[in-house]
N, C-alpha and C. Protein backbone atom coordinates (compact mmCIF):
# COMPACT_ATOMS: atom_id res chain seq x y z
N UNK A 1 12.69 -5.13 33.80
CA UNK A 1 11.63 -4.41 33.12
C UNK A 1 11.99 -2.93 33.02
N UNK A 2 12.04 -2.39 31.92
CA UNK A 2 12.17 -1.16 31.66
C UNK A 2 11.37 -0.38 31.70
N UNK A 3 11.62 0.92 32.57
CA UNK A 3 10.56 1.66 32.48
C UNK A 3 9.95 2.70 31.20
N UNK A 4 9.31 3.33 30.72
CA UNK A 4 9.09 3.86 29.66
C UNK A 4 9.74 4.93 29.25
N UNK A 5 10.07 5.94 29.94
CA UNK A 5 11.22 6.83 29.51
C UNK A 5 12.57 5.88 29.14
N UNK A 6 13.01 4.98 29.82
CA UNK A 6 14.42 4.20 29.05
C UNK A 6 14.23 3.65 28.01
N UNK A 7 12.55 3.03 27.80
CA UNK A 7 12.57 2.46 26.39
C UNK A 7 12.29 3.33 25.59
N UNK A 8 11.77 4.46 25.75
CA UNK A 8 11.77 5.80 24.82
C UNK A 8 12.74 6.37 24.03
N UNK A 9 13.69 6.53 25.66
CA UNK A 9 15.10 7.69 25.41
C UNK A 9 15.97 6.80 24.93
N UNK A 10 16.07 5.26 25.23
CA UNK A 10 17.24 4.41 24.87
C UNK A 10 16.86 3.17 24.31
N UNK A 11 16.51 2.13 24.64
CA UNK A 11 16.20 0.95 24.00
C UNK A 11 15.40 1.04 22.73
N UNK A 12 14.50 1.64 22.49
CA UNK A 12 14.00 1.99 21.34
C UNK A 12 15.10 2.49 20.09
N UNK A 13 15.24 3.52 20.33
CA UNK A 13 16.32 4.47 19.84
C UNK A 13 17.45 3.32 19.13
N UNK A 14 18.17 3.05 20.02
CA UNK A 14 18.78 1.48 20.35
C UNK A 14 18.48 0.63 18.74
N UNK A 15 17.44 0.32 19.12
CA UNK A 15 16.97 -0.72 17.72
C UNK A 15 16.88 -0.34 16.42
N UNK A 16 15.91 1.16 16.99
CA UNK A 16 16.36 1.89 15.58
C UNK A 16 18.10 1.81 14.68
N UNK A 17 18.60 2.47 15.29
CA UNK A 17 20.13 2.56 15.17
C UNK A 17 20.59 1.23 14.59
N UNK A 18 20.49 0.49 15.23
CA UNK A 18 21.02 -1.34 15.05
C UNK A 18 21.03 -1.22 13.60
N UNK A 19 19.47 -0.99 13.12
CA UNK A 19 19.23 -1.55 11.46
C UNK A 19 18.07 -0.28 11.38
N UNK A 20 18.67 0.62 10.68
CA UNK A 20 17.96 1.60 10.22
C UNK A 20 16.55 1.31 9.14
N UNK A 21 17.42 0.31 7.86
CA UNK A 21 16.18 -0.28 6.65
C UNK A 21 15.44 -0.91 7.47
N UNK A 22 15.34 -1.74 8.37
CA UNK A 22 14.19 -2.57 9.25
C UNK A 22 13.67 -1.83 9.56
N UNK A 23 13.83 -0.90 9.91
CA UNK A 23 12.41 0.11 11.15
C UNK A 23 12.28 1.16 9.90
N UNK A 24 12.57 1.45 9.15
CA UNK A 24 12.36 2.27 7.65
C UNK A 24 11.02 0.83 6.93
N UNK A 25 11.36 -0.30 6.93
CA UNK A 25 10.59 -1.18 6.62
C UNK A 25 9.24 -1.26 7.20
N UNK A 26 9.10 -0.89 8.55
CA UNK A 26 8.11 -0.78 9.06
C UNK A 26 6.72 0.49 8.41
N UNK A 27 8.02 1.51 7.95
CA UNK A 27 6.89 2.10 7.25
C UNK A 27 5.56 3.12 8.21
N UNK A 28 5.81 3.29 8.82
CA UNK A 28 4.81 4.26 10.21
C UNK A 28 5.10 4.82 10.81
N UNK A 29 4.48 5.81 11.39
CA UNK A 29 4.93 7.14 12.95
C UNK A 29 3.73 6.49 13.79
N UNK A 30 4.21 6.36 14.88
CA UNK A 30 3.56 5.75 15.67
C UNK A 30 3.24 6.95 16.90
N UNK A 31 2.52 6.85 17.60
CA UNK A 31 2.45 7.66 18.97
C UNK A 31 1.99 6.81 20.19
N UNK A 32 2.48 6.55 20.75
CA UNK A 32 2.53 6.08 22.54
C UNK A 32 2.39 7.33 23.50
N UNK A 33 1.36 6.77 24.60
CA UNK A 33 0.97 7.52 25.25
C UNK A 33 0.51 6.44 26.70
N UNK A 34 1.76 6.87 27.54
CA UNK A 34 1.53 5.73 28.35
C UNK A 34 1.31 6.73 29.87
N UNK A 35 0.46 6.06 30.20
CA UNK A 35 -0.07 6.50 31.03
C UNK A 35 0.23 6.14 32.80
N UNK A 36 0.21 7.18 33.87
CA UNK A 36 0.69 7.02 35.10
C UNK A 36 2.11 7.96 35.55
N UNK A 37 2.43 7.76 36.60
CA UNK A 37 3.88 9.20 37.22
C UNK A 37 4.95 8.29 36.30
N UNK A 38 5.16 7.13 35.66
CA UNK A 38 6.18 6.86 35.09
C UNK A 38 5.94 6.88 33.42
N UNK A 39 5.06 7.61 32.98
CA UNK A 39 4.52 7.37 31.35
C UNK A 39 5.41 8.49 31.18
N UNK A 40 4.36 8.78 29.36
CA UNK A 40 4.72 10.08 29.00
C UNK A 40 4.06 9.70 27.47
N UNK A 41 5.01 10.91 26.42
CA UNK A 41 4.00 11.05 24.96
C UNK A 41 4.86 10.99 24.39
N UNK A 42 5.19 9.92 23.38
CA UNK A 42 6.85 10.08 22.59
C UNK A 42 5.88 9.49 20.99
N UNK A 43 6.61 10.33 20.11
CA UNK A 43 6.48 9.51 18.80
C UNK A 43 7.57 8.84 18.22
N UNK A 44 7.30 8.00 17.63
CA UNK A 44 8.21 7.14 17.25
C UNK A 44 8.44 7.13 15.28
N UNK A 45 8.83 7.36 14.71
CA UNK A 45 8.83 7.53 13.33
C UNK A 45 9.70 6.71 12.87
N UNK A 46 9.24 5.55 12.25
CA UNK A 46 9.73 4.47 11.37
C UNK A 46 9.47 4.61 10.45
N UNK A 47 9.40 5.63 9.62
CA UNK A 47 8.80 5.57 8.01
C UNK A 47 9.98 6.84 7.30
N UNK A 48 10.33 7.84 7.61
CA UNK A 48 11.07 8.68 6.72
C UNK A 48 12.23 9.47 7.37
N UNK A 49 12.12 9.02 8.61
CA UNK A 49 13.30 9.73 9.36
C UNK A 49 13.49 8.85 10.42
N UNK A 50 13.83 7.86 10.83
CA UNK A 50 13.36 7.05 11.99
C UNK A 50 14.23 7.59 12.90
N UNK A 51 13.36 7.14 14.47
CA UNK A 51 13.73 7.77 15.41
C UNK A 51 12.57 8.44 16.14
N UNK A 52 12.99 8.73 18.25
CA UNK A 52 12.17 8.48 18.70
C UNK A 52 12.11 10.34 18.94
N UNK A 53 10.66 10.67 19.12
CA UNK A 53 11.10 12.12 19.97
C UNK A 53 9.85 12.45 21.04
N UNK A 54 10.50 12.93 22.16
CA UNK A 54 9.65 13.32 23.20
C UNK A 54 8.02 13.83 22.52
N UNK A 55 6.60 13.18 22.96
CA UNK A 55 5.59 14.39 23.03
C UNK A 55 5.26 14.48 21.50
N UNK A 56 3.70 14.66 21.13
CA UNK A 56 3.20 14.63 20.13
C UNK A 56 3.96 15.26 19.05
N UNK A 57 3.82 14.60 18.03
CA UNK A 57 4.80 15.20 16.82
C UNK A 57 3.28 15.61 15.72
N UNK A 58 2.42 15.34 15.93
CA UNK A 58 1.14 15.70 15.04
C UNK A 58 1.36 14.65 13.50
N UNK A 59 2.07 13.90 13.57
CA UNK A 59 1.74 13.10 12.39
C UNK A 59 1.44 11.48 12.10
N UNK A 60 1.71 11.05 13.48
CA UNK A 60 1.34 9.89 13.61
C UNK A 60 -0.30 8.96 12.96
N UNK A 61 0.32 8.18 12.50
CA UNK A 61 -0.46 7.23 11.54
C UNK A 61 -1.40 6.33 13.02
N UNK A 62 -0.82 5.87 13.75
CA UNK A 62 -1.66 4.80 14.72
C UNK A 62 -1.06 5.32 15.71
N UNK A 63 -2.12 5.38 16.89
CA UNK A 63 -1.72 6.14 18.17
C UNK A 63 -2.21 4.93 19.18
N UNK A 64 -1.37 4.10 20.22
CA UNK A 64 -1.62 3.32 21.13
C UNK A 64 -1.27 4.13 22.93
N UNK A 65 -2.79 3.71 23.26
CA UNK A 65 -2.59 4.56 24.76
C UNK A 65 -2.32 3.07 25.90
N UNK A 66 -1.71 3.28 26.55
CA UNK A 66 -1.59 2.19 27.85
C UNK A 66 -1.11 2.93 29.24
N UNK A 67 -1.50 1.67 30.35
CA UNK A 67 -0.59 2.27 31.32
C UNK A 67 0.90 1.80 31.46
N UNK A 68 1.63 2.26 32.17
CA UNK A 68 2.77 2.18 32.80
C UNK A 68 3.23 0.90 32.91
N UNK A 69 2.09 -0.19 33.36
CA UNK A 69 2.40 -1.56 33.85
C UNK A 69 2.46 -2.36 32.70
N UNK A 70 1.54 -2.32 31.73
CA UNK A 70 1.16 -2.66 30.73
C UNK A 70 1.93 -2.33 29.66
N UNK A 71 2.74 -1.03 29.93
CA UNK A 71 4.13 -0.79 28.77
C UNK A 71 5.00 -2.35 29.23
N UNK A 72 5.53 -1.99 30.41
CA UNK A 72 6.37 -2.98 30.82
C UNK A 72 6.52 -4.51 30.48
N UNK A 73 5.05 -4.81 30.27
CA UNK A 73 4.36 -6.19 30.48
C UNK A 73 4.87 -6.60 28.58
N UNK A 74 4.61 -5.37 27.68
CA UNK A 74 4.48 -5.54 26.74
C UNK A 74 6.20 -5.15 26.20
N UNK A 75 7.33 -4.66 26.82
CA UNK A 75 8.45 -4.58 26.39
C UNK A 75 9.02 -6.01 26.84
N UNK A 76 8.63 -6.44 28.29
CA UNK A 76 9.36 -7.87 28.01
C UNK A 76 8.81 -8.81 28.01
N UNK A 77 7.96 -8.56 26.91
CA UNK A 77 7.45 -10.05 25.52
C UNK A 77 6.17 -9.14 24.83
N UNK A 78 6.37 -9.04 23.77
CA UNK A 78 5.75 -8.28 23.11
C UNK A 78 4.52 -8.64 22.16
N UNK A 79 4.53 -10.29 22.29
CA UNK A 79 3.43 -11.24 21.94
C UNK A 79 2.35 -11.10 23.12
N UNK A 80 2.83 -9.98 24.50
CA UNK A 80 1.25 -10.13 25.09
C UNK A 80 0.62 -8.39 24.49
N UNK A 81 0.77 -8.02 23.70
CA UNK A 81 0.21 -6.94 23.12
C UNK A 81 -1.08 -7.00 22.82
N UNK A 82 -1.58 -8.02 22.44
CA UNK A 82 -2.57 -8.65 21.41
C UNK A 82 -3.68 -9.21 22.54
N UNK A 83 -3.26 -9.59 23.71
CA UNK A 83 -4.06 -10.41 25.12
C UNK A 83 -4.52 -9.06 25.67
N UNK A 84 -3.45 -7.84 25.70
CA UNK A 84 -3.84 -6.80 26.30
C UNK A 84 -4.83 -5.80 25.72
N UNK A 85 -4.73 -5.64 24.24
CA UNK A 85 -5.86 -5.31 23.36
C UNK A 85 -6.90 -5.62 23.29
N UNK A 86 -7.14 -7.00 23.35
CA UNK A 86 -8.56 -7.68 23.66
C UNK A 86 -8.96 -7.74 24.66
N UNK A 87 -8.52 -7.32 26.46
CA UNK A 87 -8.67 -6.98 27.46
C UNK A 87 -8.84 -5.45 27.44
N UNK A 88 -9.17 -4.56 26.60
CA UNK A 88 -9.31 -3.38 26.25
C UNK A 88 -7.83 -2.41 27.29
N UNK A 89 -7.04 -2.98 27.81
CA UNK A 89 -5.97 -2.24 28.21
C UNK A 89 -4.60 -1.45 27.55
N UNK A 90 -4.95 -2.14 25.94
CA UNK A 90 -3.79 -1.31 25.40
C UNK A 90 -5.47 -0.65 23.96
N UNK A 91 -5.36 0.84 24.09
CA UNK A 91 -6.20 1.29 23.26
C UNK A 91 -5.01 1.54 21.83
N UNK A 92 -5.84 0.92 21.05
CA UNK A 92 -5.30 1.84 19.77
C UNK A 92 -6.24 2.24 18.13
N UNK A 93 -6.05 3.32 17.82
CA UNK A 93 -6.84 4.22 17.14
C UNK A 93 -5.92 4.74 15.95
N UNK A 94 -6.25 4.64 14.96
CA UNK A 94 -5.54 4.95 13.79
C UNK A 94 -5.49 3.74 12.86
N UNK A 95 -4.73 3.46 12.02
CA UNK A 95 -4.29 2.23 11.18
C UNK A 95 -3.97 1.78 12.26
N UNK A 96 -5.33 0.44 13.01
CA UNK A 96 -4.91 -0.31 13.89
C UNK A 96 -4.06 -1.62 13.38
N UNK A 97 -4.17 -1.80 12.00
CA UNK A 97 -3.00 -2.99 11.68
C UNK A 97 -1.52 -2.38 11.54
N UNK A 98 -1.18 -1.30 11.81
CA UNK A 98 -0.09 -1.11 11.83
C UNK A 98 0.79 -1.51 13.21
N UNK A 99 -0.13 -1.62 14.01
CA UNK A 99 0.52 -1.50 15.29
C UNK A 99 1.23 -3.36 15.51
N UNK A 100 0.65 -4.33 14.50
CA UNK A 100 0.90 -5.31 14.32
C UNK A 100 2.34 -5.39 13.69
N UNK A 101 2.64 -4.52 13.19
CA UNK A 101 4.31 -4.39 12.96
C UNK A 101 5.30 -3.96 13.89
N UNK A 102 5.04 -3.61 15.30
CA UNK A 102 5.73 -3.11 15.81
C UNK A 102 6.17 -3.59 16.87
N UNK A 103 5.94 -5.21 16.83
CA UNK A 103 6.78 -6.58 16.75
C UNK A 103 8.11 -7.09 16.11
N UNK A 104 8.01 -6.14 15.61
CA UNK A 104 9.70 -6.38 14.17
C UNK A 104 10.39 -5.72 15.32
N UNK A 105 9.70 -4.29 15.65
CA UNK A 105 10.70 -3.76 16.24
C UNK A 105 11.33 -3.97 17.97
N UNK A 106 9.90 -4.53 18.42
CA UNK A 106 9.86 -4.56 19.92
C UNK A 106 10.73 -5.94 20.34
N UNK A 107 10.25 -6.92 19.50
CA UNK A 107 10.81 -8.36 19.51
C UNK A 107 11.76 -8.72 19.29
């Protein structure tokens, strides 16, 4: 299980890179905001520049808050996103159907 700065600073990043048009396909800036001594605030921009960067970027389309455990839970298998949403533990606010794409990328 990865903690959230590695899937931030690297595994993310990572996927991006792999296939640039896929996460350009996705089409969104996302913002994560994970919460606890191992979180942090990274945006993620899949729509015109993809790629991840530390800490609010102010343009994010859908913003998802979680904790720490619940990042984890949701990097290795990303089909429990949706169990954790309806358990009100992963909040998200913005174009909440966007965040339904970010299965292309996590998965």
């Amino acid at each position: 299980m990865p903690d959230a700065k590695h899937s931030f600073e690297t595994d993310i990043p990572n996927r991006i890179n792999a296939d640039v048009e896929k996460a350009k396909a996705i089409g969104a800036i996302f913002l994560f905001t994970i919460l606890g001594d191992e979180g942090g605030v990274w945006t993620v921009n899949l729509r015109d520049d993809p790629g991840v960067s530390e800490g609010d970027a102010g343009n994010s389309e859908c913003a998802l808050e979680m904790s720490h455990e619940d990042w984890k839970t949701i990097s290795d298998n990303p089909s429990a996103a949706m169990p954790l949403f309806f358990q009100g533990k992963l909040k998200v606010s913005g174009n909440t159907m966007l965040a339904t794409k970010l299965q292309q990328l996590l998965g």
